[in-house]
C-alpha atoms as a PDB file:
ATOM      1  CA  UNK A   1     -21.849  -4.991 -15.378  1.00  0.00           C
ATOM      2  CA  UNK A   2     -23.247  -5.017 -19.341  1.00  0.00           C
ATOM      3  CA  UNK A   3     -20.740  -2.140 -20.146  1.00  0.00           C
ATOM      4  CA  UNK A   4     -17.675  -3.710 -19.088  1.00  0.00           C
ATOM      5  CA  UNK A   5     -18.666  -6.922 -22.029  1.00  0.00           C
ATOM      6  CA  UNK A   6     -16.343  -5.431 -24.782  1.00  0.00           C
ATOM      7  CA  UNK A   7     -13.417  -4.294 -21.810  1.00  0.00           C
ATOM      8  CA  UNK A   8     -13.397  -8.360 -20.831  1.00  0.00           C
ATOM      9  CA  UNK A   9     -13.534  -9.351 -24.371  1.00  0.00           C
ATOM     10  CA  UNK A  10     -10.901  -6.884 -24.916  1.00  0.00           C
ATOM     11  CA  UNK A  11      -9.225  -8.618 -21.724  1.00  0.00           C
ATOM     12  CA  UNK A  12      -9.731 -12.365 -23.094  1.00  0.00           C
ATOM     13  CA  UNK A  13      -8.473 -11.474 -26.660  1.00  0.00           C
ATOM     14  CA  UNK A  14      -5.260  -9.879 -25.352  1.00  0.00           C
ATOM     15  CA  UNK A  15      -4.334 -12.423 -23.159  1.00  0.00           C
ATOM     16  CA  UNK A  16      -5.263 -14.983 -25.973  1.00  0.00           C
ATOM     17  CA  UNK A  17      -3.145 -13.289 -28.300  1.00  0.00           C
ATOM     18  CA  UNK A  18       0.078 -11.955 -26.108  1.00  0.00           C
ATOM     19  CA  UNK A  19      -0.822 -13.678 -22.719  1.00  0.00           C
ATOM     20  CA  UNK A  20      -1.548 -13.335 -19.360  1.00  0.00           C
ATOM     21  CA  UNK A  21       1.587 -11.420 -17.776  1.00  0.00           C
ATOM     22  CA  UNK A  22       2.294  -9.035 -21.269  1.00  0.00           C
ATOM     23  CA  UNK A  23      -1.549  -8.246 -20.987  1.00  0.00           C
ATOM     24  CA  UNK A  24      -1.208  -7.679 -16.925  1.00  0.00           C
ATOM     25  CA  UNK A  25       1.567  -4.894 -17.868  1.00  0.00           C
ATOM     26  CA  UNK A  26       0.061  -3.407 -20.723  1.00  0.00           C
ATOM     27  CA  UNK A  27      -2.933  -2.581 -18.504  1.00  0.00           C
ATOM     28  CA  UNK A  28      -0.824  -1.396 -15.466  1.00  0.00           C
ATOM     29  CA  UNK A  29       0.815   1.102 -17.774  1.00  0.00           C
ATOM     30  CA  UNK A  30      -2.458   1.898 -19.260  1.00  0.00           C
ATOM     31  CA  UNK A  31      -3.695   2.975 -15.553  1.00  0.00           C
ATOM     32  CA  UNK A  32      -0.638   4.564 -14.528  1.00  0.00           C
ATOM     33  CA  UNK A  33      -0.429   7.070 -17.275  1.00  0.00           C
ATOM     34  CA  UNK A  34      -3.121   9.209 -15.997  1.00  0.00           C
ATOM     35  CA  UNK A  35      -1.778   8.860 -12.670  1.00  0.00           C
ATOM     36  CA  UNK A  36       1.588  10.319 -13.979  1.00  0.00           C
ATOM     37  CA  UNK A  37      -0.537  13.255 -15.831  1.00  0.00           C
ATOM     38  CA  UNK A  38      -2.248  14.019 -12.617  1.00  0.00           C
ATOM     39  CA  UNK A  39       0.820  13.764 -10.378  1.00  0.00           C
ATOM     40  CA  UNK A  40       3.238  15.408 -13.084  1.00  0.00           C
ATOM     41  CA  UNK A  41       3.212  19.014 -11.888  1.00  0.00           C
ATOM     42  CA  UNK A  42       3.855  17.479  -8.257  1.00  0.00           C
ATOM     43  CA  UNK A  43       6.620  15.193  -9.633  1.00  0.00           C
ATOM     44  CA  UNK A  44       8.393  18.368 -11.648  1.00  0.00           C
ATOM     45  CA  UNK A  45       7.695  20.805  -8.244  1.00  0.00           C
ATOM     46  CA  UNK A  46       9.292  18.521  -5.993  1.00  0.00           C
ATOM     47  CA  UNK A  47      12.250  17.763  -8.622  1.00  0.00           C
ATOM     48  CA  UNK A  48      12.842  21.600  -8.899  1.00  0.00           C
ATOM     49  CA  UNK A  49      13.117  22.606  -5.119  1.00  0.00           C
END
């Protein structure tokens, strides 16, 4: 669990700063842009047929 100390500090700042719900989206789109990178070629194959 030591490695994740600067992600929840990261965490605690943001909500601080912007709060809980802006910081709860930020990270959601965070996660799913990978997701959409990895699932892209699939998204644009199924668009084309």
């Amino acid at each position: 669990m030591e490695h994740f100390k600067p992600i929840v500090e990261l965490i605690k700042v943001s909500i601080e700063k912007y709060g809980l719900w802006q910081t709860i989206v930020a990270f959601i789109l965070l996660l799913s842009v990978p997701i959409l990178m990895w699932k892209l070629d699939v998204i644009i194959a199924s668009i084309k047929a």
